[in-house]
PDB file of N, CA and C in Angstrom:
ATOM      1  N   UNK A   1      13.769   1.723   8.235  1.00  0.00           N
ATOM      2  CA  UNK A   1      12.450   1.589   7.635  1.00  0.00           C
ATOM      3  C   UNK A   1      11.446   2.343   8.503  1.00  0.00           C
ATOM      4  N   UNK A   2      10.665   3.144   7.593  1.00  0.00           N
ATOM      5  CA  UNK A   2       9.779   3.992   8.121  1.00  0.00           C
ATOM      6  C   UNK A   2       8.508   3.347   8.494  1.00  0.00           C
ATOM      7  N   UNK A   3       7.299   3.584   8.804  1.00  0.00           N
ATOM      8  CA  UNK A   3       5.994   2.672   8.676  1.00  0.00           C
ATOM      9  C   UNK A   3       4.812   3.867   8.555  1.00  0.00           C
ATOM     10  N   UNK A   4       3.758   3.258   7.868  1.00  0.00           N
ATOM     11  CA  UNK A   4       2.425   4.599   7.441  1.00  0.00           C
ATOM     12  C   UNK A   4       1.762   3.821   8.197  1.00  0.00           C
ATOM     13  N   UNK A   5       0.817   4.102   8.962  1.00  0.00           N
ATOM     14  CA  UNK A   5      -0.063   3.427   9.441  1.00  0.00           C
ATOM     15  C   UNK A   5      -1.470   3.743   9.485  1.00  0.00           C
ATOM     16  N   UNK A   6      -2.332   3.104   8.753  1.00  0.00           N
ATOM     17  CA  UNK A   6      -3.656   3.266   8.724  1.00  0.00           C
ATOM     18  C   UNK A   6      -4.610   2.787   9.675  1.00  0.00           C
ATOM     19  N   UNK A   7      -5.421   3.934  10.196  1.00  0.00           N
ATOM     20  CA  UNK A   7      -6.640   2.732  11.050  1.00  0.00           C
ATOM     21  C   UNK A   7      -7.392   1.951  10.201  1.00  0.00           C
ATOM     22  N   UNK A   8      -7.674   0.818  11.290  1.00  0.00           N
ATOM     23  CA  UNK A   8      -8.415  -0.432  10.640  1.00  0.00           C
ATOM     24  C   UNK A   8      -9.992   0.321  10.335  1.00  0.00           C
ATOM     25  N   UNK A   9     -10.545   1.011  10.467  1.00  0.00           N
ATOM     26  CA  UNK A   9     -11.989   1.802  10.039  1.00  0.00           C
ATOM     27  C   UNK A   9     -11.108   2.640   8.687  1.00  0.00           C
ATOM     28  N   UNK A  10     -10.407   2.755   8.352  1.00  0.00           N
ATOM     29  CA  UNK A  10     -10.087   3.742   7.027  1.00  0.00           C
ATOM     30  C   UNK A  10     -11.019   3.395   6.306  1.00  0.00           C
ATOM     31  N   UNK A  11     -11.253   2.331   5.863  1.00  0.00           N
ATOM     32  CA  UNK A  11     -11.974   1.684   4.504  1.00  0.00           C
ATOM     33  C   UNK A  11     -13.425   2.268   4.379  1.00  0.00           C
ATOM     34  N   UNK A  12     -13.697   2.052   5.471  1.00  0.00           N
ATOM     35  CA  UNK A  12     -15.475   2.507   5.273  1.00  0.00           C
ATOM     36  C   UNK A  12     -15.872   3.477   5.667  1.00  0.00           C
ATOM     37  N   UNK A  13     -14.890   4.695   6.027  1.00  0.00           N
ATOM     38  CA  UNK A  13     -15.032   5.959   6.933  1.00  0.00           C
ATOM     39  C   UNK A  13     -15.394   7.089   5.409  1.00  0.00           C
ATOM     40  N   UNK A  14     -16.280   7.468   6.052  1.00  0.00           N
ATOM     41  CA  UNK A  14     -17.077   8.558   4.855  1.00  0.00           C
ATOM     42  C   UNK A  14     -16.283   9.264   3.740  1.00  0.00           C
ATOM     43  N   UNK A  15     -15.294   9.161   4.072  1.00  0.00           N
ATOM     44  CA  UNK A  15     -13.875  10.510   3.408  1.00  0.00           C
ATOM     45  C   UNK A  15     -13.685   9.270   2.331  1.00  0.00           C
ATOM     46  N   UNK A  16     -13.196   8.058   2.851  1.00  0.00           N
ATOM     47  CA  UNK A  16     -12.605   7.236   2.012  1.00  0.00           C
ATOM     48  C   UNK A  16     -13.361   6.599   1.090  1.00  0.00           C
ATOM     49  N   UNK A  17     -14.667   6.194   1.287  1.00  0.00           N
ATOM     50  CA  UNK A  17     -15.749   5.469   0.653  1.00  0.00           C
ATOM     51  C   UNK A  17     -16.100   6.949  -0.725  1.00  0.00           C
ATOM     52  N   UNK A  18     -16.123   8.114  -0.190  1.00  0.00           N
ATOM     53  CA  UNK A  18     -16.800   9.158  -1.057  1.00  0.00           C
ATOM     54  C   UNK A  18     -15.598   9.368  -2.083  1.00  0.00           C
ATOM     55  N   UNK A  19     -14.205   9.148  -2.199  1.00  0.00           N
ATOM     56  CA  UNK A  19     -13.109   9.533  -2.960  1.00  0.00           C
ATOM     57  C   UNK A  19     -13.225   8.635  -4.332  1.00  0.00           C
ATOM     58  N   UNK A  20     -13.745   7.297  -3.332  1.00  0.00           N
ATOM     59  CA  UNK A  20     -13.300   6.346  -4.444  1.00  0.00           C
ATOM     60  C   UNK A  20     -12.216   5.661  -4.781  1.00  0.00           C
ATOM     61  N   UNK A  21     -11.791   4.370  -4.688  1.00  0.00           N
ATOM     62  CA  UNK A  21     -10.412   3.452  -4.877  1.00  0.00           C
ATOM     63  C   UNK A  21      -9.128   4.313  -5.453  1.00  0.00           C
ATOM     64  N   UNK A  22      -9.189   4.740  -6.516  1.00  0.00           N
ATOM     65  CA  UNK A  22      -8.313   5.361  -7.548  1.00  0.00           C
ATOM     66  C   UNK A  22      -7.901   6.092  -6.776  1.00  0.00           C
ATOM     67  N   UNK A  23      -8.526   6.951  -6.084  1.00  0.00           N
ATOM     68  CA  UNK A  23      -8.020   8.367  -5.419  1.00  0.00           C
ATOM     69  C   UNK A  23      -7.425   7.408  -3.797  1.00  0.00           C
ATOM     70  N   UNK A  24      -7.930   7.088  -3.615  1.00  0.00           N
ATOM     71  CA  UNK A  24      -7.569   6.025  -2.508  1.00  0.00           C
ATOM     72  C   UNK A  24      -6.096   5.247  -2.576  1.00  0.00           C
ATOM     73  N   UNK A  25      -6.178   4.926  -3.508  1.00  0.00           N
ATOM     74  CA  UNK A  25      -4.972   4.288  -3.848  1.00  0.00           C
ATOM     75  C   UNK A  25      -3.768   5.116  -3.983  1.00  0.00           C
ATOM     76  N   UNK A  26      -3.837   6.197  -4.528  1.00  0.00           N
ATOM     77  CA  UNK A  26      -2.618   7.591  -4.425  1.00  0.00           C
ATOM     78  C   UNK A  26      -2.715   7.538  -3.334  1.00  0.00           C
ATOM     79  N   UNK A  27      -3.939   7.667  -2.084  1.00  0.00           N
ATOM     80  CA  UNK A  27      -3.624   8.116  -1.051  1.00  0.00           C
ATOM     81  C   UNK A  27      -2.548   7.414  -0.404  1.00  0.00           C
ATOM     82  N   UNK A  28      -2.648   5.811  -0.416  1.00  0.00           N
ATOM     83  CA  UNK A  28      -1.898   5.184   0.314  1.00  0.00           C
ATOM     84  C   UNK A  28      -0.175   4.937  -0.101  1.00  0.00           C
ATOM     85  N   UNK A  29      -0.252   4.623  -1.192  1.00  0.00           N
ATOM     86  CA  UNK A  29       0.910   4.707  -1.908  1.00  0.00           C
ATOM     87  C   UNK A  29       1.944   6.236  -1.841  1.00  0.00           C
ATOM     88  N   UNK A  30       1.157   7.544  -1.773  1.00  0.00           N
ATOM     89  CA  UNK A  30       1.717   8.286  -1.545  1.00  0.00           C
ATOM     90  C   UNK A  30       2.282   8.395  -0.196  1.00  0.00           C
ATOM     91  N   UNK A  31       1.297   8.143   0.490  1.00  0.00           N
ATOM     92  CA  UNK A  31       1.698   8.151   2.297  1.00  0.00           C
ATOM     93  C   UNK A  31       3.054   7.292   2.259  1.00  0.00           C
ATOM     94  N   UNK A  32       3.210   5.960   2.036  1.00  0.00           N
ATOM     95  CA  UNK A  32       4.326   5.037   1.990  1.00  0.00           C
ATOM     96  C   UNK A  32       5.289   5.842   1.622  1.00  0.00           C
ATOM     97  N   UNK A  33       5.169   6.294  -0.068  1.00  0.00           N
ATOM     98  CA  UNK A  33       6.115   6.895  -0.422  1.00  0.00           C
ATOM     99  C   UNK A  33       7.275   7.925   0.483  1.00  0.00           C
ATOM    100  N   UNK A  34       5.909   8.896   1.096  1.00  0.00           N
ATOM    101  CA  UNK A  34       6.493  10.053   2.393  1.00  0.00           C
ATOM    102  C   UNK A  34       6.954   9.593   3.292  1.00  0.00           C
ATOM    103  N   UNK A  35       6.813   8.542   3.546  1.00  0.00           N
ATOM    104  CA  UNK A  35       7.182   7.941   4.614  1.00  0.00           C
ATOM    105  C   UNK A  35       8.529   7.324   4.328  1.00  0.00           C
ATOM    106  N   UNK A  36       8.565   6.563   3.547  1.00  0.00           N
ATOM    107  CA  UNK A  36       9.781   6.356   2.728  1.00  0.00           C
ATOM    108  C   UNK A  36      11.300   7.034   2.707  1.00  0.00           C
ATOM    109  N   UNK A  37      10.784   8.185   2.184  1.00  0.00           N
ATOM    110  CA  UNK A  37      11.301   9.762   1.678  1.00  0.00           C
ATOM    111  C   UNK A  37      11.178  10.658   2.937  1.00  0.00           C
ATOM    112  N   UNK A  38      11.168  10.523   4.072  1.00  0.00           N
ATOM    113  CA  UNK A  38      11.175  10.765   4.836  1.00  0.00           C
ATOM    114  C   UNK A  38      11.046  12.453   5.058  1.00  0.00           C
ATOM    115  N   UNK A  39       9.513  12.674   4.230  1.00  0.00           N
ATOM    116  CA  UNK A  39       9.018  14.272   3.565  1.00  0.00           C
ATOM    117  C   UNK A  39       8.263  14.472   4.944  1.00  0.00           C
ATOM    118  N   UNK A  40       7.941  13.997   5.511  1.00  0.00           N
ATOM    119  CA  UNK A  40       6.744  14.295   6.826  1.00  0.00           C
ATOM    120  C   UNK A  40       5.182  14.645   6.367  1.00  0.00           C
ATOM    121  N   UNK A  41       4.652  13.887   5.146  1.00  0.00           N
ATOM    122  CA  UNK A  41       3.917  13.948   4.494  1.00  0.00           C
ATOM    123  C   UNK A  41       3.993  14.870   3.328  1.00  0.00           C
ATOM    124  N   UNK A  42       4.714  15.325   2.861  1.00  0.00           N
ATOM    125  CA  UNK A  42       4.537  15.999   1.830  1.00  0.00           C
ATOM    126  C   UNK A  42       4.914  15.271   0.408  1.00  0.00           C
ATOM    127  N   UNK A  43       4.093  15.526  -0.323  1.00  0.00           N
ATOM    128  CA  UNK A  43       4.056  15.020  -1.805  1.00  0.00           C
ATOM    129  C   UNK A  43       4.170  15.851  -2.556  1.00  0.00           C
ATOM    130  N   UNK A  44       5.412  15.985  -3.853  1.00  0.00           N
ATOM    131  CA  UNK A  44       5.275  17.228  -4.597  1.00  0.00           C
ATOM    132  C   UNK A  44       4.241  16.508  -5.798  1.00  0.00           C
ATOM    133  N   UNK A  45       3.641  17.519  -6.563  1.00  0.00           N
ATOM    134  CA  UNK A  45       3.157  16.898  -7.805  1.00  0.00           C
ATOM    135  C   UNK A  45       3.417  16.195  -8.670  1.00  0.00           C
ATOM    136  N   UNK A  46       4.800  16.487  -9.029  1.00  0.00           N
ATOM    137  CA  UNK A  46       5.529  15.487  -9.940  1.00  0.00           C
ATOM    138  C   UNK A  46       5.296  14.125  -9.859  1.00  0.00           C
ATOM    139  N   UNK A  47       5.176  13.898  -8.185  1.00  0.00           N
ATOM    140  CA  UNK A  47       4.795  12.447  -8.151  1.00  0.00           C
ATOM    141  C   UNK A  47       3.588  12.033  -7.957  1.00  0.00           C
ATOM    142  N   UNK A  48       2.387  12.563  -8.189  1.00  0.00           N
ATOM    143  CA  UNK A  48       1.296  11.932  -8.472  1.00  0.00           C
ATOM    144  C   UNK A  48       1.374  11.045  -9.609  1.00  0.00           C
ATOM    145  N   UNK A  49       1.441  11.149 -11.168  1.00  0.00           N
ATOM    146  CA  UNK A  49       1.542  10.392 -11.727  1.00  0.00           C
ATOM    147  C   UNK A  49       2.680   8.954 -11.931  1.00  0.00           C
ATOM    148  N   UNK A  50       3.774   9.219 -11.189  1.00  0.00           N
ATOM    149  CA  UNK A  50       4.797   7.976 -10.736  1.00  0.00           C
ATOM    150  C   UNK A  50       4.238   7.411  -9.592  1.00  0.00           C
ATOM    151  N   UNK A  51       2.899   7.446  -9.094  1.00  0.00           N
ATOM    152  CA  UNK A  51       2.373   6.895  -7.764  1.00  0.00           C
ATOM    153  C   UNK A  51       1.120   6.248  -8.460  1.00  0.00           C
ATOM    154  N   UNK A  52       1.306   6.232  -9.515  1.00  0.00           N
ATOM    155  CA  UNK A  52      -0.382   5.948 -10.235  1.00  0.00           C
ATOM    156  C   UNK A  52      -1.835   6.649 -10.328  1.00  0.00           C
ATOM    157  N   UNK A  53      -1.268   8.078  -9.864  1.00  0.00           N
ATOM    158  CA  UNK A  53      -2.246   8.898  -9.695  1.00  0.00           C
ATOM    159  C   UNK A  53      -2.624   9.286 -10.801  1.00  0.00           C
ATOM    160  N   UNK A  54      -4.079  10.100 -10.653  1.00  0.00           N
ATOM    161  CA  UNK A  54      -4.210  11.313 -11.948  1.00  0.00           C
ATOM    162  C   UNK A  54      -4.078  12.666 -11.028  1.00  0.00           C
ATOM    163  N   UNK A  55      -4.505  13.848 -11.662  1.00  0.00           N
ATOM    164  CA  UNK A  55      -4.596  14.715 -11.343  1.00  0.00           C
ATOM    165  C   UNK A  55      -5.953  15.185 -10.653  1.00  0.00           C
ATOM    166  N   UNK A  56      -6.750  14.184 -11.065  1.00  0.00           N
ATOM    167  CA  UNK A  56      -8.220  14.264 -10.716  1.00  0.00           C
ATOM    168  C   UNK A  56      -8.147  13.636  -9.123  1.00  0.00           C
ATOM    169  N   UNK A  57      -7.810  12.522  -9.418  1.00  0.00           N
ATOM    170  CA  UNK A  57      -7.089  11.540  -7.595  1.00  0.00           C
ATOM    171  C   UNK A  57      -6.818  12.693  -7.183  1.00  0.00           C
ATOM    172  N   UNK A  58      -5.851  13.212  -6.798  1.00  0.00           N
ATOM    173  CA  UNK A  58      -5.413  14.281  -6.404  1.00  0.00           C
ATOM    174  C   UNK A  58      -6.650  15.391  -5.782  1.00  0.00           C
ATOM    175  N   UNK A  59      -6.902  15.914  -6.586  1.00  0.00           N
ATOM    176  CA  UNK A  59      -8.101  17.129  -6.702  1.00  0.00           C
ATOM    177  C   UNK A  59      -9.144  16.338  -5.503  1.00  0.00           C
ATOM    178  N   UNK A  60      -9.475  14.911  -5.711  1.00  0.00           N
ATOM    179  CA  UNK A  60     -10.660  14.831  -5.069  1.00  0.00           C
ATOM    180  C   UNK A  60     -10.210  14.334  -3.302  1.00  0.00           C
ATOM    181  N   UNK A  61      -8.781  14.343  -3.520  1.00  0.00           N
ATOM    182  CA  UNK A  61      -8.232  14.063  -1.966  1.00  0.00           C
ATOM    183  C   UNK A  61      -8.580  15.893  -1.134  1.00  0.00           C
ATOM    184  N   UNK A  62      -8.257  16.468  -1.915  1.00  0.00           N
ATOM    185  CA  UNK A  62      -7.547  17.752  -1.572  1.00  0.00           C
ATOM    186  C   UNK A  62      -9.611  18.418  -1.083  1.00  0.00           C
ATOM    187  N   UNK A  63     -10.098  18.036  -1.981  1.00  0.00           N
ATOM    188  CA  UNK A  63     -11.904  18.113  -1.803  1.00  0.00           C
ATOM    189  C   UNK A  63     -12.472  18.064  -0.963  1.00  0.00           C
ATOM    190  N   UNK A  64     -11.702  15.996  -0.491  1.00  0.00           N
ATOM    191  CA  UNK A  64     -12.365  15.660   0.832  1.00  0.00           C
ATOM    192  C   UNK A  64     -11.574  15.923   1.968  1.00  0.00           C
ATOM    193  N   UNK A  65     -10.488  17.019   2.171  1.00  0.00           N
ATOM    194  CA  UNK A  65      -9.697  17.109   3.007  1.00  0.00           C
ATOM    195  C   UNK A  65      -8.985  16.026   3.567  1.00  0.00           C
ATOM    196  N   UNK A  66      -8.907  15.285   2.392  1.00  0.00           N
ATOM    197  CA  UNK A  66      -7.598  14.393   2.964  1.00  0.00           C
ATOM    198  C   UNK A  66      -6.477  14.516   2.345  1.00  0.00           C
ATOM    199  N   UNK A  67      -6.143  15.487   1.777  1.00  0.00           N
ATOM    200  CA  UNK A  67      -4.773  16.191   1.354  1.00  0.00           C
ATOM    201  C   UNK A  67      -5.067  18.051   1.867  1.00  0.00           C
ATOM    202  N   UNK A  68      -3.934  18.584   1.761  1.00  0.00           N
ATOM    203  CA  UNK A  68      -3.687  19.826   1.471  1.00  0.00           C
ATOM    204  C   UNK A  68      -2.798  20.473   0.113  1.00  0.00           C
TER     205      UNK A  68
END
């Protein structure tokens, strides 16, 4: 078992508050996922929407530089 680990300030740190839950929520779920899957963070697209994402989630991670 792998582990994602978030700092305890994630929640209210400018990046995360400006994305919005939805997009937030891919974030974390995806991280698990990679972590999981043992990708070293990488997420292909396919699985945004099997992670509960949209495409928009996505877009606005990639915005606030919390994706590439």
């Amino acid at each position: 078992m792998t582990w994602f680990k978030v700092d305890d300030s994630f929640a209210m740190h400018p990046k995360s508050v400006g994305v919005g839950n939805a997009a937030l929520g891919l974030w974390v779920r995806a991280g698990a996922w990679s972590a999981q899957q043992l990708t070293d963070g990488y997420v292909p697209q396919h699985m945004v929407p099997a992670l509960g994402g949209r495409p928009s989630d996505a877009k606005r991670l990639v915005d606030a530089g919390m994706w590439e």
